[in-house]
PDB file of N, CA and C in Angstrom:
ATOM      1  N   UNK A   1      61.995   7.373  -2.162  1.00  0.00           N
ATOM      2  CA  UNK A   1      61.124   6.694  -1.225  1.00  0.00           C
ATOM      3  C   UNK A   1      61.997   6.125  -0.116  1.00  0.00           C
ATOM      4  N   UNK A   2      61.519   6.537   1.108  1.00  0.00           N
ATOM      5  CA  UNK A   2      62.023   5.670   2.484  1.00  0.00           C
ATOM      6  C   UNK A   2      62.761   4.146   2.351  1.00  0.00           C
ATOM      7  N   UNK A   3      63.662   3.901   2.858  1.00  0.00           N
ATOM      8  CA  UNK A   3      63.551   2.426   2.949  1.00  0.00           C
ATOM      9  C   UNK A   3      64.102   2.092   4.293  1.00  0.00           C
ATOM     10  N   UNK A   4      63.268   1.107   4.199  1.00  0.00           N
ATOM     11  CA  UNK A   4      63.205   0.135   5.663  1.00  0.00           C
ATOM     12  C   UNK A   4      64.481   0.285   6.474  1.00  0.00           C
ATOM     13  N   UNK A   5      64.705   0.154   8.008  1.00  0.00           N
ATOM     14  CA  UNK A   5      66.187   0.048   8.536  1.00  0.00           C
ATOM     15  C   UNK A   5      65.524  -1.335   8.908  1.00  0.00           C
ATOM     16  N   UNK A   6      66.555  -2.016   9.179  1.00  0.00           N
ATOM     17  CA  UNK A   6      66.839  -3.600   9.761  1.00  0.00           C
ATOM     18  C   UNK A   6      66.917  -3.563  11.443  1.00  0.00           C
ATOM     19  N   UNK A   7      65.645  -3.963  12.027  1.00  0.00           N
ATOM     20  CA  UNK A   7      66.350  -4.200  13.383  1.00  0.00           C
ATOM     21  C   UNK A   7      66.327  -5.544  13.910  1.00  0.00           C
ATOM     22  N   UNK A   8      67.742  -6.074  14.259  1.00  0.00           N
ATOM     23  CA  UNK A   8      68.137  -7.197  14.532  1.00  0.00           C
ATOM     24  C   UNK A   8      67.166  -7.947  15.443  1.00  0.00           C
ATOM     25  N   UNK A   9      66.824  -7.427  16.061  1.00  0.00           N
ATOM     26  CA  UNK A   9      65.635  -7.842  17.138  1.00  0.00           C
ATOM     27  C   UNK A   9      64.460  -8.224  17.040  1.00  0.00           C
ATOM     28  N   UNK A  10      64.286  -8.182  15.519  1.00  0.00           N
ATOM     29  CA  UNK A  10      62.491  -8.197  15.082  1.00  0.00           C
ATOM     30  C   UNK A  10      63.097  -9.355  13.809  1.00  0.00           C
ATOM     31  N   UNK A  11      61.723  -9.604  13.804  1.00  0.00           N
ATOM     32  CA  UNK A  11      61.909 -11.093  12.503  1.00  0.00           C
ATOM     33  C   UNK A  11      61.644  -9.846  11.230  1.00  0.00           C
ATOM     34  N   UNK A  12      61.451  -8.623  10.819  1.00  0.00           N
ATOM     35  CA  UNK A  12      61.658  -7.731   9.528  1.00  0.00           C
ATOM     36  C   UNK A  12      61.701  -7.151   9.529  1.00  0.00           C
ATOM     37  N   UNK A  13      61.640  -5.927   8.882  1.00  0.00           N
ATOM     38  CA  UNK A  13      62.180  -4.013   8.676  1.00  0.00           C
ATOM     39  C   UNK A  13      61.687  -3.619   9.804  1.00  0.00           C
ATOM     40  N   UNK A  14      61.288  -2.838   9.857  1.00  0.00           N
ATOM     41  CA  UNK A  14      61.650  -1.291  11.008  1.00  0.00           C
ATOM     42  C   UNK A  14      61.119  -0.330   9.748  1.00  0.00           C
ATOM     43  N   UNK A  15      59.875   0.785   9.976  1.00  0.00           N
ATOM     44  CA  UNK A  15      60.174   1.878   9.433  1.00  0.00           C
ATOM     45  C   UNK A  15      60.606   2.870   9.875  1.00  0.00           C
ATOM     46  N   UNK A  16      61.431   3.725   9.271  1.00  0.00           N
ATOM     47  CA  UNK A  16      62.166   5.096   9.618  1.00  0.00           C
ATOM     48  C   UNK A  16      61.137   6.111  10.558  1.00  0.00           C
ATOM     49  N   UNK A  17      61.922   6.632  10.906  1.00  0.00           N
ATOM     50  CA  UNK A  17      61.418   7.536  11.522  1.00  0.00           C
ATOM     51  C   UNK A  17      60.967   9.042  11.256  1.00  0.00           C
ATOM     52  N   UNK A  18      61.776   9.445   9.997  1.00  0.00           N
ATOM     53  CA  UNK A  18      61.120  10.783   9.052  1.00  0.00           C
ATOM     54  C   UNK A  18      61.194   9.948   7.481  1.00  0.00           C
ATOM     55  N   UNK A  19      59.857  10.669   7.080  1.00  0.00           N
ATOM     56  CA  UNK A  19      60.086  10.430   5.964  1.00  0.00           C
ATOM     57  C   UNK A  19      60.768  11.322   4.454  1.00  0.00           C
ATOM     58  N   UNK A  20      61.297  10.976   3.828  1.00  0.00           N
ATOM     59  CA  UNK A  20      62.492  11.507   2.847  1.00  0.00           C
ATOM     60  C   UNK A  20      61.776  13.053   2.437  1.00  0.00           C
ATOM     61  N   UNK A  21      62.144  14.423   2.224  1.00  0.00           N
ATOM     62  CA  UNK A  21      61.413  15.217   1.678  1.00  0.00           C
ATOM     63  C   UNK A  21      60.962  14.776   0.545  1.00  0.00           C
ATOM     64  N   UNK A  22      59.827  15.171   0.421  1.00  0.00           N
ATOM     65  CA  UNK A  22      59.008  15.072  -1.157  1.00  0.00           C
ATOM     66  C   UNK A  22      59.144  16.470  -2.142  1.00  0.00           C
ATOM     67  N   UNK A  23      60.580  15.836  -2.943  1.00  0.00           N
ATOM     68  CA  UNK A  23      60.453  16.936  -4.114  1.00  0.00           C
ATOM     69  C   UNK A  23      59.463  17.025  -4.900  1.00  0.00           C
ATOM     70  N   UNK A  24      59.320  16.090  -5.270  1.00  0.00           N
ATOM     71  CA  UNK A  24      58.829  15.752  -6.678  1.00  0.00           C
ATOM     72  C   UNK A  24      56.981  15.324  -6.786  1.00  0.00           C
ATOM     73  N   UNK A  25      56.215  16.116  -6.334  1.00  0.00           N
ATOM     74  CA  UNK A  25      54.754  15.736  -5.585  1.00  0.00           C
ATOM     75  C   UNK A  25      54.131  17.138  -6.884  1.00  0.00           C
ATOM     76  N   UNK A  26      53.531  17.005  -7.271  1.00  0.00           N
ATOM     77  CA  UNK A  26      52.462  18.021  -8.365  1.00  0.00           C
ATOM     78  C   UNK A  26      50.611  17.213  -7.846  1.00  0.00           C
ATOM     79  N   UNK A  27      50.081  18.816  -7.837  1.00  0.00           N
ATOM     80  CA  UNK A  27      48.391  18.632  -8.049  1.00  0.00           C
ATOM     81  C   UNK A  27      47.708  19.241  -9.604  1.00  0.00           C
ATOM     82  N   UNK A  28      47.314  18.155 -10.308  1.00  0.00           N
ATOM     83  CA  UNK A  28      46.619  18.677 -11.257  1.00  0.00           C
ATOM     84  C   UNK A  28      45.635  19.812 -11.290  1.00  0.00           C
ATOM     85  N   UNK A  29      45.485  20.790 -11.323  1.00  0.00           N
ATOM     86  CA  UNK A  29      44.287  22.067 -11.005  1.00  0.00           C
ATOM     87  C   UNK A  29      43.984  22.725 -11.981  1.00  0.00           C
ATOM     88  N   UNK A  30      42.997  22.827 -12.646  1.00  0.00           N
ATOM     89  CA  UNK A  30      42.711  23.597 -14.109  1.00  0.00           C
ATOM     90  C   UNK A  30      43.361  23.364 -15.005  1.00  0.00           C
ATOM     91  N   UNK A  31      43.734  22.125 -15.487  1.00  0.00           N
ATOM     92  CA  UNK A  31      44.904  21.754 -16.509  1.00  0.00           C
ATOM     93  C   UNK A  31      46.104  21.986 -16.354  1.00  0.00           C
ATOM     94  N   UNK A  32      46.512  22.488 -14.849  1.00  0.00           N
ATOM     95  CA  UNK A  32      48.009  22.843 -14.695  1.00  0.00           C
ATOM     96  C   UNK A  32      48.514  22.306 -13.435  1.00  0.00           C
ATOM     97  N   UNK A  33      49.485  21.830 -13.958  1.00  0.00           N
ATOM     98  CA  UNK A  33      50.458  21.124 -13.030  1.00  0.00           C
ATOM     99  C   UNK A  33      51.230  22.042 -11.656  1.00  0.00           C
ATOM    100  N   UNK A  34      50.939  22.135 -10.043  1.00  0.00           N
ATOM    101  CA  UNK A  34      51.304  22.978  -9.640  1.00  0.00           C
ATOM    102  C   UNK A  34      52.440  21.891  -8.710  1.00  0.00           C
ATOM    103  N   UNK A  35      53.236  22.400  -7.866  1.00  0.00           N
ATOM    104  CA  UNK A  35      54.159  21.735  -7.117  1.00  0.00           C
ATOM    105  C   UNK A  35      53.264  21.985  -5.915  1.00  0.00           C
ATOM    106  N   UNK A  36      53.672  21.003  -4.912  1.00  0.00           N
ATOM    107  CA  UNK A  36      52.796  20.580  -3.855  1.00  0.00           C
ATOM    108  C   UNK A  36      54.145  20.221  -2.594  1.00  0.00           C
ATOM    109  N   UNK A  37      53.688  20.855  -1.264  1.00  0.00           N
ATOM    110  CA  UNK A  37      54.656  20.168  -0.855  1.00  0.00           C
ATOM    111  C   UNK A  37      54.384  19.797   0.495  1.00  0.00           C
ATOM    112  N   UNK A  38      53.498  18.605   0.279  1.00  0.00           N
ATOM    113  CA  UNK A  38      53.205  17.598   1.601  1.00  0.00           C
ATOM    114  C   UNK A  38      53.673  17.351   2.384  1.00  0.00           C
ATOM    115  N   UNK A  39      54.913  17.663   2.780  1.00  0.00           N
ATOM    116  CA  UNK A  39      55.724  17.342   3.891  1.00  0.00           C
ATOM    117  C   UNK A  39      55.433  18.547   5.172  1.00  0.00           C
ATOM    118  N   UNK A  40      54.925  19.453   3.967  1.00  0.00           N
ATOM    119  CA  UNK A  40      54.656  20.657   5.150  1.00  0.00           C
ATOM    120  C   UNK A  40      52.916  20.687   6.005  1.00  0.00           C
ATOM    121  N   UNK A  41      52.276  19.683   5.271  1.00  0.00           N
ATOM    122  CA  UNK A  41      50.978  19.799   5.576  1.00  0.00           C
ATOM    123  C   UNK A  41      50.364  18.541   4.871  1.00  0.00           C
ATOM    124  N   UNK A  42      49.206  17.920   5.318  1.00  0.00           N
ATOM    125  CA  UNK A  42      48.584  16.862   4.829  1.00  0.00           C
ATOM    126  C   UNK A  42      47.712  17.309   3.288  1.00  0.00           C
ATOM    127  N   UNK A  43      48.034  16.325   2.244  1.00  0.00           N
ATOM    128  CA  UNK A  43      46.930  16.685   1.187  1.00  0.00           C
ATOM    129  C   UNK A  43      45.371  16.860   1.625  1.00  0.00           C
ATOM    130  N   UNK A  44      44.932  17.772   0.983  1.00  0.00           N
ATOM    131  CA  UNK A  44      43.528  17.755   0.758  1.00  0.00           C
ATOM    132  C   UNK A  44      42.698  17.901   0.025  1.00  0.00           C
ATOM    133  N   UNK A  45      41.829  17.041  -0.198  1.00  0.00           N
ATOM    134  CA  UNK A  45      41.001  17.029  -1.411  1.00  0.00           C
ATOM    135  C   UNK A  45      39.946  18.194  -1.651  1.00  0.00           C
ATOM    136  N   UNK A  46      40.354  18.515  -2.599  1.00  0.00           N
ATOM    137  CA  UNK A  46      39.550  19.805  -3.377  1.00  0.00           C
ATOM    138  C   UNK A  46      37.816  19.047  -3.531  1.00  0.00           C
ATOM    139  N   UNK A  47      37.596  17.934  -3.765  1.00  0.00           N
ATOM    140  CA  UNK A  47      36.328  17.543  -4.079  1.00  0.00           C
ATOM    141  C   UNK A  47      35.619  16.843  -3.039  1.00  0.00           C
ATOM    142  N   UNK A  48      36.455  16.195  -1.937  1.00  0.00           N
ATOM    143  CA  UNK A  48      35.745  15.174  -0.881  1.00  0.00           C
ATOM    144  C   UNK A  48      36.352  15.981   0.627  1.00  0.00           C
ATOM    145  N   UNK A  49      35.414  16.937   0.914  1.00  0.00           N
ATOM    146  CA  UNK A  49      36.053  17.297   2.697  1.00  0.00           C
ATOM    147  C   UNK A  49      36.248  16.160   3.413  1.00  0.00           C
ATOM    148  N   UNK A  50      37.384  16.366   4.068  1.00  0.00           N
ATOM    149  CA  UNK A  50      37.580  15.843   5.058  1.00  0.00           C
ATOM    150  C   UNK A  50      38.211  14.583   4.539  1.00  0.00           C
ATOM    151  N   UNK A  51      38.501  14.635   3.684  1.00  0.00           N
ATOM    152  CA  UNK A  51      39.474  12.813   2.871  1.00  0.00           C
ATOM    153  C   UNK A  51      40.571  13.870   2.714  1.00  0.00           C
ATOM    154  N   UNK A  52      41.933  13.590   3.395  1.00  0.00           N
ATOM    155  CA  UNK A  52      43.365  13.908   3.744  1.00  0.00           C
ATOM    156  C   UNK A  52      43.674  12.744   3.608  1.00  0.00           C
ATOM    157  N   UNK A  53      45.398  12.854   3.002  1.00  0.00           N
ATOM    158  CA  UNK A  53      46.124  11.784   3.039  1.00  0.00           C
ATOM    159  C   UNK A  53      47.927  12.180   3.204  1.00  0.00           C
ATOM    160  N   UNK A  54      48.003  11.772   4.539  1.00  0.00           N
ATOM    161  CA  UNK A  54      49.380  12.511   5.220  1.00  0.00           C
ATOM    162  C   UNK A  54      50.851  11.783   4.247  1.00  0.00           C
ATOM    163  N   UNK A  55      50.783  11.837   3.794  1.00  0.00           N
ATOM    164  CA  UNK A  55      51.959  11.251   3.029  1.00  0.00           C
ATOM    165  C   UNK A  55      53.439  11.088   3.807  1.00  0.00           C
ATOM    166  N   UNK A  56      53.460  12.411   4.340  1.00  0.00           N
ATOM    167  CA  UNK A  56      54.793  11.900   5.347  1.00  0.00           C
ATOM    168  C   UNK A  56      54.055  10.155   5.807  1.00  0.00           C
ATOM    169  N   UNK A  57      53.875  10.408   6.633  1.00  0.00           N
ATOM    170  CA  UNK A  57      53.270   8.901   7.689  1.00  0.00           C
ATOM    171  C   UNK A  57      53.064   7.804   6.575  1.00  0.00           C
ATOM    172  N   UNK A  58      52.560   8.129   5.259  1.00  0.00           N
ATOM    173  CA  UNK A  58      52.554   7.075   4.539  1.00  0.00           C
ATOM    174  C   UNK A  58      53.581   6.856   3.864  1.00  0.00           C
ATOM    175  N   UNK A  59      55.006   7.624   3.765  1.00  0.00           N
ATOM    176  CA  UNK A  59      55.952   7.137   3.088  1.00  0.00           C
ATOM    177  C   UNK A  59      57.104   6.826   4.326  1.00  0.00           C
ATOM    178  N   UNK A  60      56.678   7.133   5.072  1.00  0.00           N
ATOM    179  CA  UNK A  60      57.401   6.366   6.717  1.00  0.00           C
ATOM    180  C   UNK A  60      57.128   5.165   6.979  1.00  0.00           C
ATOM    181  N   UNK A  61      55.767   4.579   6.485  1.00  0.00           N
ATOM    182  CA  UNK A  61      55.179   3.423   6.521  1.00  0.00           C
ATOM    183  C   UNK A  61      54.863   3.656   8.344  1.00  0.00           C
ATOM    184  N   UNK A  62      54.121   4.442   8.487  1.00  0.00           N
ATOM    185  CA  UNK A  62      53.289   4.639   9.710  1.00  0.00           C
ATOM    186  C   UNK A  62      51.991   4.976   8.930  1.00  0.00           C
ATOM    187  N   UNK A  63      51.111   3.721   8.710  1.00  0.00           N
ATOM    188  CA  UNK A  63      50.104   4.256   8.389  1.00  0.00           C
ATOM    189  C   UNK A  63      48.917   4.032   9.723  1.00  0.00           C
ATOM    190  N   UNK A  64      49.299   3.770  10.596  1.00  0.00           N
ATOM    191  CA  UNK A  64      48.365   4.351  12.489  1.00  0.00           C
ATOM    192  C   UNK A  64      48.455   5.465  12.368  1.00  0.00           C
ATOM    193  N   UNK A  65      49.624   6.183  11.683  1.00  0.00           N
ATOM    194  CA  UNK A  65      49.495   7.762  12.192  1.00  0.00           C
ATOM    195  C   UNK A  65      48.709   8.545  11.097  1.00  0.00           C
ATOM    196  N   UNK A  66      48.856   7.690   9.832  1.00  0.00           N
ATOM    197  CA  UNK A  66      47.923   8.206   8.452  1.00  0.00           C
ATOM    198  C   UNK A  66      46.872   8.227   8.368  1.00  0.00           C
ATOM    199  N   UNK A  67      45.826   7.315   9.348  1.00  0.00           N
ATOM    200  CA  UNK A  67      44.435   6.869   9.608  1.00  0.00           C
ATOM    201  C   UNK A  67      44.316   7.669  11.021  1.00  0.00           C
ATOM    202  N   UNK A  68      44.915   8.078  11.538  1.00  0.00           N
ATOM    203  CA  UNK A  68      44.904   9.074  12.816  1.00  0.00           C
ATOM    204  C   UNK A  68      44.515  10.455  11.908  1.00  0.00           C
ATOM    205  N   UNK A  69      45.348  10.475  11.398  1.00  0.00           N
ATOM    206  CA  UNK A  69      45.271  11.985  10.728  1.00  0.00           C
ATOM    207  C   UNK A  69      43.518  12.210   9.831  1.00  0.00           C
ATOM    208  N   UNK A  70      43.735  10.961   8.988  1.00  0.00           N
ATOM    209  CA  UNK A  70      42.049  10.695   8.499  1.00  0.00           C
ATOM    210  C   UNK A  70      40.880  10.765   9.505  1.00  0.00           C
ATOM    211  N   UNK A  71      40.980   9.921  10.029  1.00  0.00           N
ATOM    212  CA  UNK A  71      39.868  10.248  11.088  1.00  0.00           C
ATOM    213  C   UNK A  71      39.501  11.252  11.815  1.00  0.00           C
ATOM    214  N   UNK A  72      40.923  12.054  12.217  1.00  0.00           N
ATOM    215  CA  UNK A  72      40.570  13.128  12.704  1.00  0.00           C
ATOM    216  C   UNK A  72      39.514  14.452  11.568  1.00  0.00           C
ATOM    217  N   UNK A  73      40.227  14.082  10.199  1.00  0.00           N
ATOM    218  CA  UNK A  73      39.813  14.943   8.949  1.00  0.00           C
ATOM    219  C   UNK A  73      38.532  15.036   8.989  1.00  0.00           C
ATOM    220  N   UNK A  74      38.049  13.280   9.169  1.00  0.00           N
ATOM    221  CA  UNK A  74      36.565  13.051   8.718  1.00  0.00           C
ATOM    222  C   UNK A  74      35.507  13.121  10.323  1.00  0.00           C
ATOM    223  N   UNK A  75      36.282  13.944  10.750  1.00  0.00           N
ATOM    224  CA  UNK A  75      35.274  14.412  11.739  1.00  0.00           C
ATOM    225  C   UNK A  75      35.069  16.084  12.035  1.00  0.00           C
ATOM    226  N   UNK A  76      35.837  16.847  10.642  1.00  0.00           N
ATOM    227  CA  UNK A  76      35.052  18.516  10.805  1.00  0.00           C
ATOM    228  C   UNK A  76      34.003  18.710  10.090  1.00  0.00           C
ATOM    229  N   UNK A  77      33.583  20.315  10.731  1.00  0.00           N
ATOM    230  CA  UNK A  77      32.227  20.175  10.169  1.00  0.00           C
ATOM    231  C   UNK A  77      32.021  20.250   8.515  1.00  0.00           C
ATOM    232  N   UNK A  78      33.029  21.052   7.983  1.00  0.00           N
ATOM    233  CA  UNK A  78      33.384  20.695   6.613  1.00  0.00           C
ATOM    234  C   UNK A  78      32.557  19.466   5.932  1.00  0.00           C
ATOM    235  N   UNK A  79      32.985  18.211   6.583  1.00  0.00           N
ATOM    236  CA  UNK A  79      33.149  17.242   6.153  1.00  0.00           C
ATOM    237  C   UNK A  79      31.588  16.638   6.931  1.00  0.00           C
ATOM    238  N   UNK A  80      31.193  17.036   7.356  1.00  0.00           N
ATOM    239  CA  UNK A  80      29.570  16.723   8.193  1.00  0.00           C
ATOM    240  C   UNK A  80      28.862  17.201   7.214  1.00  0.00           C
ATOM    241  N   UNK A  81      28.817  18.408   6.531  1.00  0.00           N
ATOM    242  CA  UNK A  81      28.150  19.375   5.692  1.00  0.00           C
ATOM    243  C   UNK A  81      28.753  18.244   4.346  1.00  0.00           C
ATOM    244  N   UNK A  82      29.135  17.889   3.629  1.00  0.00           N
ATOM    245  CA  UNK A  82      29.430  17.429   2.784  1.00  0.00           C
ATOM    246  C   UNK A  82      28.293  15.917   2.682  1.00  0.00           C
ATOM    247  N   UNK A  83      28.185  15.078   3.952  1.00  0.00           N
ATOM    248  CA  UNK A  83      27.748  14.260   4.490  1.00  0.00           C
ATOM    249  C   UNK A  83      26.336  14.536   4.194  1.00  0.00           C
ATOM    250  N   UNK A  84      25.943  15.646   4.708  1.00  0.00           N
ATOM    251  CA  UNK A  84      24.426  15.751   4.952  1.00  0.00           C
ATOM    252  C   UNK A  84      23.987  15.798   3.088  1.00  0.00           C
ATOM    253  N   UNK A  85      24.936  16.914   2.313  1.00  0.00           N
ATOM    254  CA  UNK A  85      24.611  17.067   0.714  1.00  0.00           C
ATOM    255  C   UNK A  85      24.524  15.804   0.090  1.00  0.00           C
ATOM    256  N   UNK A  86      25.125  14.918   0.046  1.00  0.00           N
ATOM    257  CA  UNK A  86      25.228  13.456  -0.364  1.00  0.00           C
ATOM    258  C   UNK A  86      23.813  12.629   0.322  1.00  0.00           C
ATOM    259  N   UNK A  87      23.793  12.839   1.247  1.00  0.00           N
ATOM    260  CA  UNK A  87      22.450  12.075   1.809  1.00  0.00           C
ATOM    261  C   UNK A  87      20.917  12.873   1.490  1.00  0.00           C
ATOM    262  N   UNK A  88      21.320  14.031   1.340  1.00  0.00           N
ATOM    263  CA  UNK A  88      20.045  15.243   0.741  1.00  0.00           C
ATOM    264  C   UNK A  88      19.533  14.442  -0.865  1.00  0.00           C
ATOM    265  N   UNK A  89      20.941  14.587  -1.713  1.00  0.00           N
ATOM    266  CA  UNK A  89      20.911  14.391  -2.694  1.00  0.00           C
ATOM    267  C   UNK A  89      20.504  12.870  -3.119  1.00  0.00           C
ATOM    268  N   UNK A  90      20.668  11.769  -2.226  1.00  0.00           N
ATOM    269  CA  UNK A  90      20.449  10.572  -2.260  1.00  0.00           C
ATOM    270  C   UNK A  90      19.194  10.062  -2.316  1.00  0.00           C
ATOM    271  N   UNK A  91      18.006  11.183  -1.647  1.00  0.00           N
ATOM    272  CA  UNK A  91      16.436  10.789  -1.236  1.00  0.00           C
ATOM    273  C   UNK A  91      16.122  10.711  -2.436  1.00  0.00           C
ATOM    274  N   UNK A  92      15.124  10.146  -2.795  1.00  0.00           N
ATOM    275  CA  UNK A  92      14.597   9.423  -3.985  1.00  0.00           C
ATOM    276  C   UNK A  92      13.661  11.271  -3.896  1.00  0.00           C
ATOM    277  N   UNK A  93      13.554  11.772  -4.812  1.00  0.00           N
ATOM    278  CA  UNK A  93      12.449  13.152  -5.247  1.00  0.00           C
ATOM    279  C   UNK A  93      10.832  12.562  -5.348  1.00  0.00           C
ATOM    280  N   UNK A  94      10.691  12.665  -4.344  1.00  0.00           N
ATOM    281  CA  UNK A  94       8.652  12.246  -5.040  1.00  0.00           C
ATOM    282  C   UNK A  94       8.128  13.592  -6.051  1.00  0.00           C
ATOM    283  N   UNK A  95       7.234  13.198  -6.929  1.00  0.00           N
ATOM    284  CA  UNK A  95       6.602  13.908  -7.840  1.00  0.00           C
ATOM    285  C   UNK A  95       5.288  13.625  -7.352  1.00  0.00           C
ATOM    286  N   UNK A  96       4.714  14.913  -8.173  1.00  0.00           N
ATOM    287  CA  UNK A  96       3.615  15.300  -7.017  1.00  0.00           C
ATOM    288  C   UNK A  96       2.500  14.056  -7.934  1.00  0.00           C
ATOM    289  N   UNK A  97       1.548  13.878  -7.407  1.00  0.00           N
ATOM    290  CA  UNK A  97       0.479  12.801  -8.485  1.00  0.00           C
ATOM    291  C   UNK A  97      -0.045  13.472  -9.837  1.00  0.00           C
ATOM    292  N   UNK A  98      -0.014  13.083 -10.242  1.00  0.00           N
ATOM    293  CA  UNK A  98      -0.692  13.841 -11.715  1.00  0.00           C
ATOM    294  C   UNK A  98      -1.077  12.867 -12.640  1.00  0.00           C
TER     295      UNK A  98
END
């Protein structure tokens, strides 16, 4: 994990400017452990479109640029279509009178 540089000029850390490669990152998938390697691309969730989580930026401790990256996520259509199923699925079902 990153650690802080010191700049004399500020009352505390400084985060770096790259963050450390990530060896050691696995996604659970069908009971099997695969290697993952986030540094080359933002995670993405297999179950929630459009929920990314940039890990570089979050182990840089730039998380403006981690919520940049999110927001941008949670605005494809992917992730609109996901939106609408959840709110489909949310309406209460009327049954017919009987």
């Amino acid at each position: 994990m990153p650690t802080a540089l010191e700049n004399p000029t500020s009352a505390g850390p400084q985060p770096q400017n790259q963050a450390e490669p990530l060896d050691d990152w696995f996604l659970l998938e069908r009971d099997e452990y695969r290697p993952e390697r986030p540094d080359q691309h933002p995670l993405q969730s297999p179950h929630f479109p459009g929920l990314t989580l940039a890990l570089n930026a979050l182990l840089a401790l730039y998380p403006a640029a981690m919520l940049d990256d999110l927001q941008a996520s949670l605005q494809t259509s992917g992730h609109a279509a996901f939106v609408k199923q959840l709110q489909q699925s949310a309406q209460p079902q009327h049954e017919p009178p009987g």
